[in-house]
C-alpha atoms as a PDB file:
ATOM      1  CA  UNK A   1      76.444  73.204 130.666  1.00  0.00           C
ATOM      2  CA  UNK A   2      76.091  77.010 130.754  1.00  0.00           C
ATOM      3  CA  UNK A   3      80.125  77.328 131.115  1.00  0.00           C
ATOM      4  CA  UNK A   4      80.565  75.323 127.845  1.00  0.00           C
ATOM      5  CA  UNK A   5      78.210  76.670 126.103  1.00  0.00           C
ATOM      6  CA  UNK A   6      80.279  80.188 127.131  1.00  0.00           C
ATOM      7  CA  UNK A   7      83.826  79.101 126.425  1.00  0.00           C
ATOM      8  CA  UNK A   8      82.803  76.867 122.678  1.00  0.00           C
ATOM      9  CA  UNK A   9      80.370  79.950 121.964  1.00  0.00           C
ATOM     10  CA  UNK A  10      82.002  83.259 123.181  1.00  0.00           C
ATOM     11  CA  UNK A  11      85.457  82.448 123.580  1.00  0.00           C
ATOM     12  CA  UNK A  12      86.456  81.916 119.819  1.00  0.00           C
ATOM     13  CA  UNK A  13      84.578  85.286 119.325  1.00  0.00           C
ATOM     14  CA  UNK A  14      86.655  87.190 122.300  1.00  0.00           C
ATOM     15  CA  UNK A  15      89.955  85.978 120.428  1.00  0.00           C
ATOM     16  CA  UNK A  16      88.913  86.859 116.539  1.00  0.00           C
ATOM     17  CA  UNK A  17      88.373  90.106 118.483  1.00  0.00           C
ATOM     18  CA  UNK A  18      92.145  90.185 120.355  1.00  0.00           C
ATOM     19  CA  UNK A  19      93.542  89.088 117.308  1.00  0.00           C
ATOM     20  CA  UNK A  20      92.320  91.971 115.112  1.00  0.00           C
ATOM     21  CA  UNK A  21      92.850  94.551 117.421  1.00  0.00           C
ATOM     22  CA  UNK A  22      96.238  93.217 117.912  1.00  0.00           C
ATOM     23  CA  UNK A  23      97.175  93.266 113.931  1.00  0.00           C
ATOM     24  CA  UNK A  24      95.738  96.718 113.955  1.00  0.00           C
ATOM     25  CA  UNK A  25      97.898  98.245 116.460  1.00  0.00           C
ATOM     26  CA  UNK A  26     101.064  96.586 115.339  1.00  0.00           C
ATOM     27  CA  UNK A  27     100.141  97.558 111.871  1.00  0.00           C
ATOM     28  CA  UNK A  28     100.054 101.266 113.187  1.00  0.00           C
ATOM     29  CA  UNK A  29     102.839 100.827 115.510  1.00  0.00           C
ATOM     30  CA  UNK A  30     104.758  99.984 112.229  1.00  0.00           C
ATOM     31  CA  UNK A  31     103.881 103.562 110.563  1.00  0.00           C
ATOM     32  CA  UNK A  32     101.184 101.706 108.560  1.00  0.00           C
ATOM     33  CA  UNK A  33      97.893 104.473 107.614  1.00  0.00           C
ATOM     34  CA  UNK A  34      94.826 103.614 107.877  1.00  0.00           C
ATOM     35  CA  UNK A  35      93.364 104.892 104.993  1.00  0.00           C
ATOM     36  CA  UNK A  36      94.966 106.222 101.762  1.00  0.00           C
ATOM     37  CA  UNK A  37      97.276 109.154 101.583  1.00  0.00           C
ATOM     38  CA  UNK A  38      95.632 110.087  98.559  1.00  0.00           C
ATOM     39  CA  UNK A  39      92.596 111.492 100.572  1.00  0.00           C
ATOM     40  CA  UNK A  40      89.577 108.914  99.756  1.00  0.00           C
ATOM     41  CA  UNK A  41      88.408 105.970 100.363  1.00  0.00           C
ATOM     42  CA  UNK A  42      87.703 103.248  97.197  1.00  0.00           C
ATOM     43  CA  UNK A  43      86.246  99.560  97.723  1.00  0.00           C
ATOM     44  CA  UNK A  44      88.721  98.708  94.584  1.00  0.00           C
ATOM     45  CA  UNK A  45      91.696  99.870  92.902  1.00  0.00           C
ATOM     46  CA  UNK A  46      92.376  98.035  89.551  1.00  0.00           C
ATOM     47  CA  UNK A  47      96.026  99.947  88.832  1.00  0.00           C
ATOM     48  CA  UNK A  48      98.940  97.713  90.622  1.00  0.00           C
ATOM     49  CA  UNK A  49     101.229 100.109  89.379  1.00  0.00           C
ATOM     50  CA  UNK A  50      99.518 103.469  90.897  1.00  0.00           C
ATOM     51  CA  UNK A  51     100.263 104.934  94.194  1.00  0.00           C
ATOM     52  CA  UNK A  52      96.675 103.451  95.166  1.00  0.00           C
ATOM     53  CA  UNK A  53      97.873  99.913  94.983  1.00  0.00           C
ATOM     54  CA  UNK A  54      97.511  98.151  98.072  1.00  0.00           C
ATOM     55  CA  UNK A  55      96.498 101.437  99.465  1.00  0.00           C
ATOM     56  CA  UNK A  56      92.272 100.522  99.445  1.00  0.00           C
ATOM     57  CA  UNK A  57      90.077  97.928 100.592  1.00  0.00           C
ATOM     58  CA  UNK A  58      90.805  95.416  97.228  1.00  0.00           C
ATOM     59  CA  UNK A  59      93.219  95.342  94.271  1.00  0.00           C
ATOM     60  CA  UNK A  60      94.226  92.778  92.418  1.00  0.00           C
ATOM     61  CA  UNK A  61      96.970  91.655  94.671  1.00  0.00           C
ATOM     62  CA  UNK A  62      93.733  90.332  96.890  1.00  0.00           C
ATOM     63  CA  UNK A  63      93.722  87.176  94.953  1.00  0.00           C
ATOM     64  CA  UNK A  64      96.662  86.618  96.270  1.00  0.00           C
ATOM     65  CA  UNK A  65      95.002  86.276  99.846  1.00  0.00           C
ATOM     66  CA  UNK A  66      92.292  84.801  98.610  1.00  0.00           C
ATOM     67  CA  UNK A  67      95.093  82.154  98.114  1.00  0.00           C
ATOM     68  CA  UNK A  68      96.702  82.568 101.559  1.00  0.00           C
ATOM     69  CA  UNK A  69      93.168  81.271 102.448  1.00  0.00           C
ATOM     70  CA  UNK A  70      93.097  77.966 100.698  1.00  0.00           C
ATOM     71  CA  UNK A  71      96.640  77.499 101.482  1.00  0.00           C
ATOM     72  CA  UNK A  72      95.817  77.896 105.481  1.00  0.00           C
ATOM     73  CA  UNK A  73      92.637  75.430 104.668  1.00  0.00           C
ATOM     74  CA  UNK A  74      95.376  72.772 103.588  1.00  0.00           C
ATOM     75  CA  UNK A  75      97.814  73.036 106.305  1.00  0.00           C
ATOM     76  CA  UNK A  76      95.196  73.235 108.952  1.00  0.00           C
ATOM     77  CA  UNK A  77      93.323  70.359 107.625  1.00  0.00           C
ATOM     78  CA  UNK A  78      97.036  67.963 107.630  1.00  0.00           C
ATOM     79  CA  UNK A  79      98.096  69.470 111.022  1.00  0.00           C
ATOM     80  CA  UNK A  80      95.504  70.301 112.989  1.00  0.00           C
ATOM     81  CA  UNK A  81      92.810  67.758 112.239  1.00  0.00           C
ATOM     82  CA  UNK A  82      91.605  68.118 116.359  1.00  0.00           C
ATOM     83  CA  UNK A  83      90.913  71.556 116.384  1.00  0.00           C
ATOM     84  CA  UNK A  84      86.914  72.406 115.822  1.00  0.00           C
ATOM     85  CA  UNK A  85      86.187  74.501 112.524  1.00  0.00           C
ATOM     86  CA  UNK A  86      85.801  77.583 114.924  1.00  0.00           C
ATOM     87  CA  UNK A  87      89.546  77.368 116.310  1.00  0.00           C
ATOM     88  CA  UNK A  88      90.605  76.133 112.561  1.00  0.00           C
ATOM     89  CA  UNK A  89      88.915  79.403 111.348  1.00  0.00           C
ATOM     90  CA  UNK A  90      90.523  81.137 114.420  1.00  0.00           C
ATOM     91  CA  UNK A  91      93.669  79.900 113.219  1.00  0.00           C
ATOM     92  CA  UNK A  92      93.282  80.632 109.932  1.00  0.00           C
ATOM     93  CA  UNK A  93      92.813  84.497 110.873  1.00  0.00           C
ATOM     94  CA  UNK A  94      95.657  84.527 113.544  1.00  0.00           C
ATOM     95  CA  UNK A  95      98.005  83.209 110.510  1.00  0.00           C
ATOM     96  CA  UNK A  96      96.973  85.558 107.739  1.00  0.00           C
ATOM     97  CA  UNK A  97      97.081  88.396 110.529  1.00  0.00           C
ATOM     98  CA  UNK A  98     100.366  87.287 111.750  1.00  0.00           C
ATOM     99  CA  UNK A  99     101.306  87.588 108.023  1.00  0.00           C
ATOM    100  CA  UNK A 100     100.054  90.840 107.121  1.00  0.00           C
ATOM    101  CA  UNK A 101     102.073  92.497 110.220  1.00  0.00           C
ATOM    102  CA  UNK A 102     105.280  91.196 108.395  1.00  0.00           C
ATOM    103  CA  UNK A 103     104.660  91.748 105.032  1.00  0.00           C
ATOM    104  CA  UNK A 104     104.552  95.427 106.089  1.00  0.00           C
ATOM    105  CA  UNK A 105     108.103  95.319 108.161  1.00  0.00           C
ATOM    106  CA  UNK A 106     110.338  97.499 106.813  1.00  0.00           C
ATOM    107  CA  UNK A 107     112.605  93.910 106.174  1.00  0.00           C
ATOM    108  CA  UNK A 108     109.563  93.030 103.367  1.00  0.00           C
ATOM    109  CA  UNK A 109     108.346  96.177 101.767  1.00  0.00           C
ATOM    110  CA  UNK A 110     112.417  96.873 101.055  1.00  0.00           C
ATOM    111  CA  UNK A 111     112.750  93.292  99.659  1.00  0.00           C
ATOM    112  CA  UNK A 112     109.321  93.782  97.375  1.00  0.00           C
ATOM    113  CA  UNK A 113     111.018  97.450  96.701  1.00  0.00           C
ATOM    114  CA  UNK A 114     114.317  95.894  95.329  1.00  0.00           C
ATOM    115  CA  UNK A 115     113.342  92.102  94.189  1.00  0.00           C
ATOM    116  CA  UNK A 116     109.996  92.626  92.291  1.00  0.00           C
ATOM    117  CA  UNK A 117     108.333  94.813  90.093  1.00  0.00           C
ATOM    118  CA  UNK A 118     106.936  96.527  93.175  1.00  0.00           C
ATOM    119  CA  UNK A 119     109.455  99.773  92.952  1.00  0.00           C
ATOM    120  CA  UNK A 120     107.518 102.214  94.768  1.00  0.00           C
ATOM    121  CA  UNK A 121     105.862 100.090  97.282  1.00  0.00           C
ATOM    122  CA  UNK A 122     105.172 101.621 100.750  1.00  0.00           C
ATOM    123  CA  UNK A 123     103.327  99.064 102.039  1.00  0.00           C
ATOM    124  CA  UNK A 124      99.926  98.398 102.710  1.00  0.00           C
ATOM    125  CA  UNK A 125      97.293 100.709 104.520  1.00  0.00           C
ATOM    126  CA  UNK A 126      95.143  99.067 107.569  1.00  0.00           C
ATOM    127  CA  UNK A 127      92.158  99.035 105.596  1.00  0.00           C
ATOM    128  CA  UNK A 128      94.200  96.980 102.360  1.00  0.00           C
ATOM    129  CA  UNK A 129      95.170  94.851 105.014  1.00  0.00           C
ATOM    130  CA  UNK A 130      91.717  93.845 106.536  1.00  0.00           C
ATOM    131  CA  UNK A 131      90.741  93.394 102.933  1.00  0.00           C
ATOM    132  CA  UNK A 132      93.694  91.351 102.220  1.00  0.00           C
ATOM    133  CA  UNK A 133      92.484  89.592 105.803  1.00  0.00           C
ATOM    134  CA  UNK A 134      89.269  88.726 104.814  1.00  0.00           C
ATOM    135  CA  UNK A 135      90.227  87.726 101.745  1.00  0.00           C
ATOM    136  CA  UNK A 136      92.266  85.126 102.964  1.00  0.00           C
ATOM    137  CA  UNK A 137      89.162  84.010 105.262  1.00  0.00           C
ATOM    138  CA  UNK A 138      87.155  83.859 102.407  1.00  0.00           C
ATOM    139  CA  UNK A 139      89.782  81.817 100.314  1.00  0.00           C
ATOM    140  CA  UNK A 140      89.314  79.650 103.533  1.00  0.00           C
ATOM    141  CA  UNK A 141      85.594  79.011 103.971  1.00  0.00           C
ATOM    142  CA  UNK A 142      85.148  78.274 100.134  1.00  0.00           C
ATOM    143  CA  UNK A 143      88.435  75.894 100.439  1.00  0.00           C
ATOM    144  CA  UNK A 144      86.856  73.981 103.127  1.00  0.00           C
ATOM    145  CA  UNK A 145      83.308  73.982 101.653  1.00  0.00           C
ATOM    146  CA  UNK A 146      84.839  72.602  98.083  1.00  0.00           C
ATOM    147  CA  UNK A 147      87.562  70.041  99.391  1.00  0.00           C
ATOM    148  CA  UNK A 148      90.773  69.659  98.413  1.00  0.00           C
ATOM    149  CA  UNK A 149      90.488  68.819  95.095  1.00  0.00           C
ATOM    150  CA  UNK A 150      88.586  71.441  93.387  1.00  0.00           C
ATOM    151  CA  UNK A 151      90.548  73.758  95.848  1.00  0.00           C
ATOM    152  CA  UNK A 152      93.487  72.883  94.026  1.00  0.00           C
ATOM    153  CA  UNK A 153      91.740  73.423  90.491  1.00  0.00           C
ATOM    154  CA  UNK A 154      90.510  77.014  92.159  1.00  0.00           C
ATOM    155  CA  UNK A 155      93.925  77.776  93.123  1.00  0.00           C
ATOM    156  CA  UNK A 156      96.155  76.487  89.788  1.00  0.00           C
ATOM    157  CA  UNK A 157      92.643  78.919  87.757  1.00  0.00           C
ATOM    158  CA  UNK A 158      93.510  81.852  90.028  1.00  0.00           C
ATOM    159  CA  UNK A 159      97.491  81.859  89.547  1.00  0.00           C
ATOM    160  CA  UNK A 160      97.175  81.669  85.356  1.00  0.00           C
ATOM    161  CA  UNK A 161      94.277  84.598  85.578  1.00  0.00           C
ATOM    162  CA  UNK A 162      96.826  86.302  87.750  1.00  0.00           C
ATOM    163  CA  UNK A 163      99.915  85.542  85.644  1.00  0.00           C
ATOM    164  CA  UNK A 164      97.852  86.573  82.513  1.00  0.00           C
ATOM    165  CA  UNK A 165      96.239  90.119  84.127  1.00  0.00           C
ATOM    166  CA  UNK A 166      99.030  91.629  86.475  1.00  0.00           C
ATOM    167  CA  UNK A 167     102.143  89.285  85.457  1.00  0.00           C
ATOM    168  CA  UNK A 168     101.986  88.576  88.959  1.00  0.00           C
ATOM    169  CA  UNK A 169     100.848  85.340  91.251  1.00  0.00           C
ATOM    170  CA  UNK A 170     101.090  84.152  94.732  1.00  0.00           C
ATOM    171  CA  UNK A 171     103.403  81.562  93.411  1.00  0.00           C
ATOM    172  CA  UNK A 172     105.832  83.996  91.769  1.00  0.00           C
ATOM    173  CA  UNK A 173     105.510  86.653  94.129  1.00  0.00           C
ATOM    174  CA  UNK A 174     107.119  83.636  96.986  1.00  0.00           C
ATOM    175  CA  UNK A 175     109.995  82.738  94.083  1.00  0.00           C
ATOM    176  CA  UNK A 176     110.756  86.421  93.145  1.00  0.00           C
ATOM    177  CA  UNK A 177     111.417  86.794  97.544  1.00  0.00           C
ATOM    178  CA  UNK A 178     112.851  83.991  98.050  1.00  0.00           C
ATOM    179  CA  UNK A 179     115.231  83.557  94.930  1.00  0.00           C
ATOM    180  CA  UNK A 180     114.947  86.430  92.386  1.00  0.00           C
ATOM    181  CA  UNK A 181     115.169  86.015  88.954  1.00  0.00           C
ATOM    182  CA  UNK A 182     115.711  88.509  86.490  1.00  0.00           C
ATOM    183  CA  UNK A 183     113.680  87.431  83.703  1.00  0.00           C
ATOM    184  CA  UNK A 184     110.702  87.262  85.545  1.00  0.00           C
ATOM    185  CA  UNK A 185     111.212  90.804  86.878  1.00  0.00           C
ATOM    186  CA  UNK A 186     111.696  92.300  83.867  1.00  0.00           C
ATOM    187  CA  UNK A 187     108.900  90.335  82.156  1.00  0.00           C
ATOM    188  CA  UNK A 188     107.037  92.153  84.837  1.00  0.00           C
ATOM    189  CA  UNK A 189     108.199  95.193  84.503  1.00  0.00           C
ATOM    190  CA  UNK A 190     106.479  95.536  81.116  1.00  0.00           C
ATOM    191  CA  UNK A 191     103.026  95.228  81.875  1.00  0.00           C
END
């Protein structure tokens, strides 16, 4: 009894814990600060086209992972219907980490630099991408506590305020990588 009690309790703990330290050091061993080259530290940086973007805790682009989130809620709930809600959360966190390591390759932040609006992107700082992290976990635990359905309704609402505020989205940011298209990056461009 005490041994499962150890292993359902502790063990999903003692792998959140591997999992973060692991994104951190890959983050670094990519070159990736951990704080802000500007020299402070801000909980929120409104400006997706200053040097501070994706540079502090939250910016706009957060949404985005808030959207990662219910996207991970979705997948995890059609393919991995056997896993408890601890290892589904587990999961959840191993694929936005897994994510935020390669959106800061060198392979991603030149394909932002060159297919997007994102020009002078350097990537994102450690501390942008825990925020971006628990964003995504957040997008998760209000996915699963609202169902699919208004999940869906959350996540078309989020996109249009997106499209609307930064000319930007989840959605188009995965069509601008994937398949660019002029007209949307220059419709960006003039924000």
């Amino acid at each position: 009894m005490i041994k499962k009690s150890i292993r359902t309790r502790w063990l999903p703990l003692a792998a959140t814990a591997i999992v973060l330290l692991l994104m951190i050091v890959l983050l670094r061993v990519q070159g990736r600060m951990f704080l802000c080259a500007c020299g402070y530290f801000s909980v929120w940086s409104s400006d997706t086209c200053s040097s501070t973007n994706s540079q502090q805790l939250f910016d706009p682009y957060s949404f985005t992972h808030l959207l990662h989130g219910v996207l991970f809620f979705w997948l995890i709930g059609l393919l991995f219907t056997k896993l408890t809600k601890q290892w589904q959360f587990w999961l959840a966190l191993l694929l936005e980490s897994a994510w935020e390591v390669f959106e800061n390759t060198s392979f991603v932040i030149n394909r932002y630099r060159t297919e997007t609006a994102a020009l002078g992107y350097q990537g994102d700082t450690v501390v942008n991408s825990l925020g971006d992290l628990a964003c995504a976990l957040v997008g998760y635990l209000i996915a699963r506590r609202i169902g699919f359905r208004r999940s869906l309704i959350l996540f078309l609402l989020i996109e249009v305020v997106l499209i609307i505020w930064i000319h930007d989205s989840l959605l188009l940011q995965i069509l601008v990588l994937v398949h660019p298209v002029d007209a949307i990056k220059a419709w960006q461009m003039c924000r």
